[in-house]
Protein backbone atom coordinates (compact mmCIF):
# COMPACT_ATOMS: atom_id res chain seq x y z
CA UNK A 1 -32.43 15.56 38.90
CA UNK A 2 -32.04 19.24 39.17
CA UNK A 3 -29.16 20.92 40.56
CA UNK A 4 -30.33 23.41 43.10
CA UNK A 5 -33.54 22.43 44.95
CA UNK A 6 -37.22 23.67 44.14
CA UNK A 7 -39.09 27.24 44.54
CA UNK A 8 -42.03 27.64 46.53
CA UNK A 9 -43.32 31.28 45.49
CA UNK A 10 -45.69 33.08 47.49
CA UNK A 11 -46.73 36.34 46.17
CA UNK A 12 -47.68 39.77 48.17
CA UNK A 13 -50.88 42.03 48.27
CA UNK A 14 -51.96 43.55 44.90
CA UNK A 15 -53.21 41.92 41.88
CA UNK A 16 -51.69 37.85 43.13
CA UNK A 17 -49.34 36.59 40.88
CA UNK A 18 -50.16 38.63 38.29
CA UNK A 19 -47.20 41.60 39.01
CA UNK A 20 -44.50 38.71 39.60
CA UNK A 21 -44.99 37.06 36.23
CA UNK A 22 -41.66 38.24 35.00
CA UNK A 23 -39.80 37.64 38.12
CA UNK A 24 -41.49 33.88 38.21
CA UNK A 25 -40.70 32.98 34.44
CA UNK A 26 -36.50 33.97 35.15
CA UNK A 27 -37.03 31.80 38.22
CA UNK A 28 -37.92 28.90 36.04
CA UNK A 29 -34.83 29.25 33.43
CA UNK A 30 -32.95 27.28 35.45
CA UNK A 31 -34.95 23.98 35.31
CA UNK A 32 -36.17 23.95 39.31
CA UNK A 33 -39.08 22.96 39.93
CA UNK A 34 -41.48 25.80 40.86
CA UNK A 35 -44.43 25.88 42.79
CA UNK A 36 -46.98 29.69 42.84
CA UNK A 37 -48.74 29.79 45.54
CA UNK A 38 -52.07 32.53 45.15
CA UNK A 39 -53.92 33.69 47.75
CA UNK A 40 -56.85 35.23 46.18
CA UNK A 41 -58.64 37.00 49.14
CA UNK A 42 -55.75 39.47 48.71
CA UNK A 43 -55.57 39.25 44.67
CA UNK A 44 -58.60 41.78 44.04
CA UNK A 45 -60.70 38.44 42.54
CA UNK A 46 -64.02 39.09 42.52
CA UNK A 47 -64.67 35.32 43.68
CA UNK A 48 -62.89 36.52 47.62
CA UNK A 49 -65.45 39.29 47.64
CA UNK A 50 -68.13 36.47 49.32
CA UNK A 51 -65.53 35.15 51.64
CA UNK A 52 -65.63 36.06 54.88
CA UNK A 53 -62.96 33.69 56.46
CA UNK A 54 -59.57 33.57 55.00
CA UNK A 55 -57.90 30.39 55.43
CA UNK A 56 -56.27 29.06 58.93
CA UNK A 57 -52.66 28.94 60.17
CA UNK A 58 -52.64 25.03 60.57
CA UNK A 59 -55.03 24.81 57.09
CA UNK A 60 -52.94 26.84 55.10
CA UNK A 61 -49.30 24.92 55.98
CA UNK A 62 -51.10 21.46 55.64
CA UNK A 63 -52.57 22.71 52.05
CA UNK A 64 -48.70 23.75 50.99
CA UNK A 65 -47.41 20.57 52.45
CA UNK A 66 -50.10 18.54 50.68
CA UNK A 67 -49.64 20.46 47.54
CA UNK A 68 -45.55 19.65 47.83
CA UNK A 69 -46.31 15.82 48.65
CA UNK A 70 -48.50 15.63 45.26
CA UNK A 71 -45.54 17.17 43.15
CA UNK A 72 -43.03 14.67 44.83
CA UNK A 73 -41.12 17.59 46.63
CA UNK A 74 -40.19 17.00 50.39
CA UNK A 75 -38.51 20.28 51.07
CA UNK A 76 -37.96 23.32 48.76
CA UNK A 77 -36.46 26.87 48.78
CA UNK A 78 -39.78 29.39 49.79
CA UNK A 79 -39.32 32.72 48.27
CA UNK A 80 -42.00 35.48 49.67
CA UNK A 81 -42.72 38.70 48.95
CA UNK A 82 -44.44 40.86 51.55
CA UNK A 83 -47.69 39.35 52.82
CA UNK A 84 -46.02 36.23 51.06
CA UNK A 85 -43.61 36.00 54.17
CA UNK A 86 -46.66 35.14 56.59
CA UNK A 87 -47.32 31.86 54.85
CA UNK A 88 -42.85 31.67 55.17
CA UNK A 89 -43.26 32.37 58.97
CA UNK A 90 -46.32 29.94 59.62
CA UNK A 91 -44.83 26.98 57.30
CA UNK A 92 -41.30 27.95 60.22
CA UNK A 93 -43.34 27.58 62.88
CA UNK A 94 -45.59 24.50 61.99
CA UNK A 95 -43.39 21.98 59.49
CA UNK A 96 -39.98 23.56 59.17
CA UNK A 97 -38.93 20.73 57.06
CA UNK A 98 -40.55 21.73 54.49
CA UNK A 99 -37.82 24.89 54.15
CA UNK A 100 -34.83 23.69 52.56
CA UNK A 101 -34.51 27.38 52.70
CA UNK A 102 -35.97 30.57 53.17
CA UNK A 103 -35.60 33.77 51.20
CA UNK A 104 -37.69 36.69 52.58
CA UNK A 105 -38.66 39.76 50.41
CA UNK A 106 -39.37 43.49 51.64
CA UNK A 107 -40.38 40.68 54.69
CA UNK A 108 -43.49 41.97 57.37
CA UNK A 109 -43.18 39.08 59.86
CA UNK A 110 -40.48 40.52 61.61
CA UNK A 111 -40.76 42.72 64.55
CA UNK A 112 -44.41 42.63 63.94
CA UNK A 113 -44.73 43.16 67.88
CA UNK A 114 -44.10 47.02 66.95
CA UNK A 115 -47.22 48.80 65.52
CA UNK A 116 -45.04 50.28 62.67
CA UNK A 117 -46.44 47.51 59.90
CA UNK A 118 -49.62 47.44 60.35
CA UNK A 119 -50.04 51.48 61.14
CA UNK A 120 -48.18 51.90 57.95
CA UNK A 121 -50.22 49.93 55.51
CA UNK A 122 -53.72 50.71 56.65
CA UNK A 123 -53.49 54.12 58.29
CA UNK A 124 -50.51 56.15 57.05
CA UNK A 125 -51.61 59.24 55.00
CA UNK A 126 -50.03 58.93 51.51
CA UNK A 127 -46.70 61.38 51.02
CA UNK A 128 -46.77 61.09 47.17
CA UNK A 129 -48.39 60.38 43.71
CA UNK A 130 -47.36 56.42 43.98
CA UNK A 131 -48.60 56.38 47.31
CA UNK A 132 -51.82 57.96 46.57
CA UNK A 133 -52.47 55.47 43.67
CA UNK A 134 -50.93 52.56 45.67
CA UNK A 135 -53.55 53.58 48.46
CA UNK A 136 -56.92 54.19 46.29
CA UNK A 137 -55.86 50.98 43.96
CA UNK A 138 -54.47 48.22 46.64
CA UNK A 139 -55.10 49.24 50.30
CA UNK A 140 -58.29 50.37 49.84
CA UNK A 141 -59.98 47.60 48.27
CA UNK A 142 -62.41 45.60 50.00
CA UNK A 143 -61.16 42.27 50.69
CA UNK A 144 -57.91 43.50 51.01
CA UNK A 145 -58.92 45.74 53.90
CA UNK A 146 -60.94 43.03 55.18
CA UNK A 147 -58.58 40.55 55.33
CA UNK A 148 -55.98 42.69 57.42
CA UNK A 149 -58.80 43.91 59.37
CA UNK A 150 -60.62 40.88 60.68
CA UNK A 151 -57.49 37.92 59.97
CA UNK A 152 -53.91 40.04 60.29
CA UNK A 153 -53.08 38.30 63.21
CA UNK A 154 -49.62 39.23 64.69
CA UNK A 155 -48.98 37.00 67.29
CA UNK A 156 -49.56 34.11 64.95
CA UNK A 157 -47.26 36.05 61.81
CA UNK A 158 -44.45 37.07 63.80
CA UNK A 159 -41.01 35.54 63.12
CA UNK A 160 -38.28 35.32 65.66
CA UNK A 161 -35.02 35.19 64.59
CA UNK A 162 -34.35 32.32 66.73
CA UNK A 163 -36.20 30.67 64.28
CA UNK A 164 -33.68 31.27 61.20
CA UNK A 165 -31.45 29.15 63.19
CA UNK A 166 -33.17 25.85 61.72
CA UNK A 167 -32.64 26.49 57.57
CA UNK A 168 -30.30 28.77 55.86
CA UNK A 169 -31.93 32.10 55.45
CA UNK A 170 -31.73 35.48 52.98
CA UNK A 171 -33.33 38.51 53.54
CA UNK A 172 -34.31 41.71 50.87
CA UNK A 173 -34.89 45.10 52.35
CA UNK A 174 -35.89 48.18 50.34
CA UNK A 175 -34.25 51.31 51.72
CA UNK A 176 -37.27 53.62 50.96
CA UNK A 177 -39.91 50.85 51.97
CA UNK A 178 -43.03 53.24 53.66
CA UNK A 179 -44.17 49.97 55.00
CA UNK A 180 -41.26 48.23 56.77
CA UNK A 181 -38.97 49.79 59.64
CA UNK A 182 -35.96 49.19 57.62
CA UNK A 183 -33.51 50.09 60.25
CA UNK A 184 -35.23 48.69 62.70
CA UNK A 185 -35.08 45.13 61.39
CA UNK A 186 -31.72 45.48 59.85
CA UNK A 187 -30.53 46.10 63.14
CA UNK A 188 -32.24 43.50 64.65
CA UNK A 189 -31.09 40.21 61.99
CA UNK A 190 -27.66 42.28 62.61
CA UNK A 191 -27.34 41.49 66.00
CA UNK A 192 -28.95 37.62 65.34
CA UNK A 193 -26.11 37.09 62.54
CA UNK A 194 -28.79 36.65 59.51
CA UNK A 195 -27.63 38.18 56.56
CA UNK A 196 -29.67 40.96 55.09
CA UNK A 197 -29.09 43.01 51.50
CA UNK A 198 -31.11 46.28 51.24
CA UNK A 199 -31.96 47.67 47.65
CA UNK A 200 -32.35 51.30 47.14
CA UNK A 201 -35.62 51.17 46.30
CA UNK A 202 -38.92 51.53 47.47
CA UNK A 203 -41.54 47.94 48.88
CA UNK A 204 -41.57 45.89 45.81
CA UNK A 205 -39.55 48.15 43.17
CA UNK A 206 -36.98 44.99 42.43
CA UNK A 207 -39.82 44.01 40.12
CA UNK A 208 -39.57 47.26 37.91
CA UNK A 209 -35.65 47.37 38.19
CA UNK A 210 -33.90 45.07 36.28
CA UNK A 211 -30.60 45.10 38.01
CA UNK A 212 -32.70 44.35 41.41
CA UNK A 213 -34.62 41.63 40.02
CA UNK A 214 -31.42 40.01 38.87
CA UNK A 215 -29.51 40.65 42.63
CA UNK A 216 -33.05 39.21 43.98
CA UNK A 217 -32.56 36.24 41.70
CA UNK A 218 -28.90 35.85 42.44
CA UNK A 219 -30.15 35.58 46.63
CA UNK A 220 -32.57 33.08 45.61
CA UNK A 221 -29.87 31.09 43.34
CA UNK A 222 -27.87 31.00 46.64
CA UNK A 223 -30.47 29.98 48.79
CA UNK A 224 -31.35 27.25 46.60
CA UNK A 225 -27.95 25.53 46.38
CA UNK A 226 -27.29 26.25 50.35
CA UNK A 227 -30.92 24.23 50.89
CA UNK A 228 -29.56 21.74 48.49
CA UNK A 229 -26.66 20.91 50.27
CA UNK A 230 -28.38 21.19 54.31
CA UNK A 231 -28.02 17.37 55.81
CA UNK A 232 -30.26 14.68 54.23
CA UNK A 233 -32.36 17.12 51.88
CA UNK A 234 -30.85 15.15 48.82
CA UNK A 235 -31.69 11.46 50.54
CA UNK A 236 -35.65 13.10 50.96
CA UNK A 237 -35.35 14.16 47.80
CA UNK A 238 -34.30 10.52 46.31
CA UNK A 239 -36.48 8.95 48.51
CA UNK A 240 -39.29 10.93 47.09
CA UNK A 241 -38.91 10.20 43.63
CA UNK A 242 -38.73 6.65 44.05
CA UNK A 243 -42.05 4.35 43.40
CA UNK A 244 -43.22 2.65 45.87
CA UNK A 245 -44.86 -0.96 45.91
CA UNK A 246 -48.06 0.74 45.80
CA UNK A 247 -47.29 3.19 43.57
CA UNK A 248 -46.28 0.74 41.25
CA UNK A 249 -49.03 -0.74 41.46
CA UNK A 250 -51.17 1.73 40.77
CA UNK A 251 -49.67 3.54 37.90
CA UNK A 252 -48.90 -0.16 36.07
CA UNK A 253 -52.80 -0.44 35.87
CA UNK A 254 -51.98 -3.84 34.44
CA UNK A 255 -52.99 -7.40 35.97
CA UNK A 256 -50.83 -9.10 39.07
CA UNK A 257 -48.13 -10.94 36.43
CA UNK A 258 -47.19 -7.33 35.31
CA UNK A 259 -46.78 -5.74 38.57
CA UNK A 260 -44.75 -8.29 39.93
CA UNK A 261 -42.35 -7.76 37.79
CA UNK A 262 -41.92 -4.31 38.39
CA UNK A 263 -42.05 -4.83 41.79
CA UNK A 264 -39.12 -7.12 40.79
CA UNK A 265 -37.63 -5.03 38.75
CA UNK A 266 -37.50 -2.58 42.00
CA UNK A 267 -36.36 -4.77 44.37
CA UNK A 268 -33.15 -5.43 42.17
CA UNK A 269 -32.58 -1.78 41.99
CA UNK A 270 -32.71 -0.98 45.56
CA UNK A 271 -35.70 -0.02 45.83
CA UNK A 272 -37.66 -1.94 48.91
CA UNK A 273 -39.58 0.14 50.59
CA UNK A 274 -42.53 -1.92 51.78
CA UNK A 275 -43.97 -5.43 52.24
CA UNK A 276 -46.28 -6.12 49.68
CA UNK A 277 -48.30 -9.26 51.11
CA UNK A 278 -50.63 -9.59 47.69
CA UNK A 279 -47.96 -10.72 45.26
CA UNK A 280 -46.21 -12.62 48.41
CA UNK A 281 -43.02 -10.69 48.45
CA UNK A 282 -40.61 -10.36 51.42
CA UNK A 283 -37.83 -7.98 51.90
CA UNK A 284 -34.44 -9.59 51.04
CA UNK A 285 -32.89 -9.68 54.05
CA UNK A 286 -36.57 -12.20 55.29
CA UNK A 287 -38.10 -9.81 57.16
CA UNK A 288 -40.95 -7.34 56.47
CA UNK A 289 -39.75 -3.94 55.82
CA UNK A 290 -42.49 -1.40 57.33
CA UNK A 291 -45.21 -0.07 54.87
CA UNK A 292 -44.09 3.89 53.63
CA UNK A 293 -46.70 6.43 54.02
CA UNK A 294 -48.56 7.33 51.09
């Protein structure tokens, strides 16, 4: 069982996961599972260009959850960059716990009440040669403009920091970020106690500089391990690994004789989560033990 608990990665605006492929592969050295989350109608794909609806606050979080629930991971550390920390905020505000922790990158959700953001990534001239490129190349492009046009929603992607309160939280400021208030925000998780590092650098530049990426990956080390020790994350986690009846039965794709005596086999090690009325078993204490949810 690994150590620390799993990554949920969800990447910012540009070319999707592509840019973070570095940053991703050092996530995975050591041994975590790792889920990427892409969201493609902000990834430059030619297959968004048709789309016209991106997908919907209570869609989205049920797609991550159901995506978590197939890889037999109840909770995990989210790590998003960005955009990235919408789909952090919504997953807070709909099924916090799924966040064993958070760890929030160059983050936009905050303070989102304040037109800063949003003037500053679709309407701020650009003051230099990056910015020029980053302007013709990312937030010019059609279903990128699109998207914050006609979906950006900020009364849905807003994060309070009353809601940090309910999983241990990092956040990553860039100092020269033209996108986020830095101050601003700093201020504001100052005053609500949630801990905050700011790089000198600009939105996104711990990618390019290796002794960022490795104080990024340090934050996200510590996140992990504090979401691996909150209350009853390691019992979910057990509890999730462990076969059920069904599941048993069902991966054994063998006749009843067979089954049974895994079920059997199960039982002995403590593992009793449901009645199982075909093979006539009963919990051992004579009582039927409710059926899990599968």
């Amino acid at each position: 069982m690994p150590r620390d608990s799993p990554v949920v990665f969800v990447h910012g605006v540009g070319l999707g996961p592509l840019p973070y492929l570095g940053f991703i592969e050092q996530l995975l050295q050591d041994g975590s599972p790792l889920l990427v989350l892409e969201l493609p109608f902000v990834a430059q794909r030619l297959s968004a260009l048709g789309e016209r609806t991106a997908p919907q606050q209570a869609r989205t979080v049920q797609a991550i959850a159901d995506a978590m629930h197939t890889h037999g991971l109840p909770s995990a550390t989210f790590v998003g960059h960005s955009l990235g920390t919408v789909y952090l905020s919504w997953v807070a505000q709909l099924q916090p716990s799924l966040l064993a922790s958070a760890v929030f990158l160059d983050p936009i959700v905050f303070l989102l009440h304040q037109p800063k953001v949003a003037f500053n990534f679709l309407y701020a001239e650009p003051q230099d040669t990056l910015s020029a490129v980053e302007h013709y190349f990312i937030k010019s492009e059609h279903s990128i403009v699109h998207f914050f046009h006609h979906h950006f929603v900020w009364w849905q992607n807003v994060l309070w920091a009353h809601d940090l309160r309910q999983f241990p939280t990092e956040v990553v400021l860039s100092r020269r970020d033209a996108i986020v208030p830095v101050e601003q925000v700093s201020r504001y998780l100052r005053r609500a106690r949630v801990p905050a590092t700011i790089l000198e650098g600009r939105h996104g530049e711990f990618l390019s500089e290796a002794e960022d990426t490795q104080r990024v990956l340090a934050i996200v080390r510590k996140a992990q391990r504090r979401g691996r020790r909150r209350p009853g994350l390691l019992r979910r986690w057990e509890r999730a690994r462990r076969p059920t009846a069904r599941a048993l039965a069902r991966r054994a794709h063998t006749r009843a004789p067979d089954a049974r005596k895994k079920l059997g086999q199960a039982a002995q090690d403590g593992w009793w989560p449901s009645r199982w009325p075909a093979f006539g078993l009963r919990s051992p204490r004579g009582r039927d033990a409710p059926a899990p949810a599968i």
